[in-house]
Protein backbone atom coordinates (compact mmCIF):
# COMPACT_ATOMS: atom_id res chain seq x y z
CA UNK A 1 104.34 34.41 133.33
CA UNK A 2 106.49 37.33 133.42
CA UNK A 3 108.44 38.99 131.04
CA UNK A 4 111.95 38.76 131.38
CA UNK A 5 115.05 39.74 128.64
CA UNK A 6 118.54 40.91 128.68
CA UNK A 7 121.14 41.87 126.62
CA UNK A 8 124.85 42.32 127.31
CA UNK A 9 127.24 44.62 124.74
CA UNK A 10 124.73 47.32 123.33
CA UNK A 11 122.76 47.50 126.21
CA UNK A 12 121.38 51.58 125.71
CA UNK A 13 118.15 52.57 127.53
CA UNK A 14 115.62 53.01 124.57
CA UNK A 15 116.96 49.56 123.38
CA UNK A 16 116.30 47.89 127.21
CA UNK A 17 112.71 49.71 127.21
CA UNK A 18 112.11 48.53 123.60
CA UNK A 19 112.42 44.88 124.88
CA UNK A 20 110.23 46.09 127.73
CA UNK A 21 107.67 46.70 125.66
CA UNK A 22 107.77 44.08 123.22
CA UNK A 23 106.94 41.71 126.42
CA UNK A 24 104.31 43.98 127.72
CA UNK A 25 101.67 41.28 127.52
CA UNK A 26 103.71 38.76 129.80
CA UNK A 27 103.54 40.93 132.64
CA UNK A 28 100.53 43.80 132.88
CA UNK A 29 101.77 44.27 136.70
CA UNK A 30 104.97 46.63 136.83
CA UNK A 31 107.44 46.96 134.27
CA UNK A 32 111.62 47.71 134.92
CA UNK A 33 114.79 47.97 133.39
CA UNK A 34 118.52 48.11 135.00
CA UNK A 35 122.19 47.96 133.34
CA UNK A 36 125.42 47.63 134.53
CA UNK A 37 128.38 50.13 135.06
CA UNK A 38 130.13 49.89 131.61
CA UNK A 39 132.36 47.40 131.62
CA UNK A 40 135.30 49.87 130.80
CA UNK A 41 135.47 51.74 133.84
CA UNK A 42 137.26 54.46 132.00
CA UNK A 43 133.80 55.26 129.95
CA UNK A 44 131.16 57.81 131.56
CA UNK A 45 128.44 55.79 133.66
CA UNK A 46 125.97 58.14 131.50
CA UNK A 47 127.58 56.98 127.99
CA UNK A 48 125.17 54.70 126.01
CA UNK A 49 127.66 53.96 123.96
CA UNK A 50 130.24 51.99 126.78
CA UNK A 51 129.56 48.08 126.75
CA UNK A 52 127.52 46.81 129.15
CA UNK A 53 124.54 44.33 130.54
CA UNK A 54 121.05 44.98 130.90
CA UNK A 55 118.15 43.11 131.90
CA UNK A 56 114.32 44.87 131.10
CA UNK A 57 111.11 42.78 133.10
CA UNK A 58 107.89 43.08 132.39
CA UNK A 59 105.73 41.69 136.10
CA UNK A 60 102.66 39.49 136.28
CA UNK A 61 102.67 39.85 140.24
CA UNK A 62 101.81 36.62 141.77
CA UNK A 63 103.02 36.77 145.66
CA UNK A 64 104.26 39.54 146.69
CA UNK A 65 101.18 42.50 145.32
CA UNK A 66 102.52 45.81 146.09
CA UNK A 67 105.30 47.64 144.26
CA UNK A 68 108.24 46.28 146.45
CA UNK A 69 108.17 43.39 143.99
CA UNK A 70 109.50 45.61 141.43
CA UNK A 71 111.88 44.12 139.24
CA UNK A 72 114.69 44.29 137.60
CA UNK A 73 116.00 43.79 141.38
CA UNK A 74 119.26 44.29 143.49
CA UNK A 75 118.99 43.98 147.55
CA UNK A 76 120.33 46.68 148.69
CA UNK A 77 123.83 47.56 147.48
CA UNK A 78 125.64 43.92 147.39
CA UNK A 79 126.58 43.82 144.24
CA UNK A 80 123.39 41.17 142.68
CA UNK A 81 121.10 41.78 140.25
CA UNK A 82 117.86 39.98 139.02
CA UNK A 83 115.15 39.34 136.71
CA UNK A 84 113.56 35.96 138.13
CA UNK A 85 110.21 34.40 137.22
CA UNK A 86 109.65 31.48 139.49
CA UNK A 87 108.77 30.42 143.27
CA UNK A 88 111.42 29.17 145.88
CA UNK A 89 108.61 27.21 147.89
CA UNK A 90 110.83 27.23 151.36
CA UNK A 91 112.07 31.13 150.90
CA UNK A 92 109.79 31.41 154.31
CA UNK A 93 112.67 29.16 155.87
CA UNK A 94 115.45 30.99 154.15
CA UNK A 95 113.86 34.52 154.98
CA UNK A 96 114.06 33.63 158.58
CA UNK A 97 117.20 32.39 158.48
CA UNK A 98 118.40 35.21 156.83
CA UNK A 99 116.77 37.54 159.38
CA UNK A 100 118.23 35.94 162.12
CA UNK A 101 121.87 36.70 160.67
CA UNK A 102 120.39 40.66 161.12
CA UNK A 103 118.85 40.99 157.49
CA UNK A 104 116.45 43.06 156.56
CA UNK A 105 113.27 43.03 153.68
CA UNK A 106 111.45 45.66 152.56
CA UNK A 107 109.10 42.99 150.48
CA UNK A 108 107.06 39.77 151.08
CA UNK A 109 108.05 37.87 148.07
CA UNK A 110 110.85 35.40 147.08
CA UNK A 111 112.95 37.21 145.02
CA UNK A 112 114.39 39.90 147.36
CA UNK A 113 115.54 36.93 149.73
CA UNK A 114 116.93 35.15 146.93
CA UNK A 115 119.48 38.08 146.61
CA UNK A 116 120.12 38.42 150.45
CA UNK A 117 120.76 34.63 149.79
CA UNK A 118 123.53 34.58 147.42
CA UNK A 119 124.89 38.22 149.12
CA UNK A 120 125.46 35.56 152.19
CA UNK A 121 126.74 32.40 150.91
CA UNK A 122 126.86 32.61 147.04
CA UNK A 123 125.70 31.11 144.20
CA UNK A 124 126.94 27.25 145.34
């Protein structure tokens, strides 16, 4: 099972790696951390000190082998981010669905059309 934290407030670099690597052993695979824009959009984007989330995922690959599966994950620029551990069992359906409407994948697995998914009709 993978590894998967996050934090939201203090949410530094060497403290989202530190989780990382505390979890190493969930996931021997890949290993990724993303955070937010600080939430006070006056602070520098490079200040670790600015408020903001972070999630840090440690992979145990499972479908999709090769490093598009990386995670922490955000399809391409619509705003969602993820850490997921699990298997949508008719993302095959979905994918196609979603390709039809002109998406596009750069990975096999379920989590990249999980994002296209809620990019197109939300979370409901």
């Amino acid at each position: 099972m993978c590894g998967i934290a996050g934090i939201v407030g203090e949410a530094t670099i060497a403290r989202l790696e530190a989780m990382e690597r505390a979890q190493a052993h969930r996931g021997p695979d890949d290993r990724g951390v993303w955070r937010s824009a600080p939430f006070d959009r006056a602070a520098s984007a490079e200040s670790d000190a600015a408020p903001r989330c972070g999630f840090a995922h440690s992979r145990l690959a499972i479908m999709d082998l090769s490093p598009l599966g990386h995670q922490p994950r955000t399809y391409r620029d619509n705003g969602v981010h993820i850490c997921f551990n699990g298997e949508i069992y008719n993302f095959a359906d979905i994918r196609a669905e979603l390709l039809a409407l002109g998406y596009e994948f750069e990975s096999t697995g379920d989590t990249e059309v999980l994002l296209a998914a809620v990019g197109e009709w939300g979370v409901e």
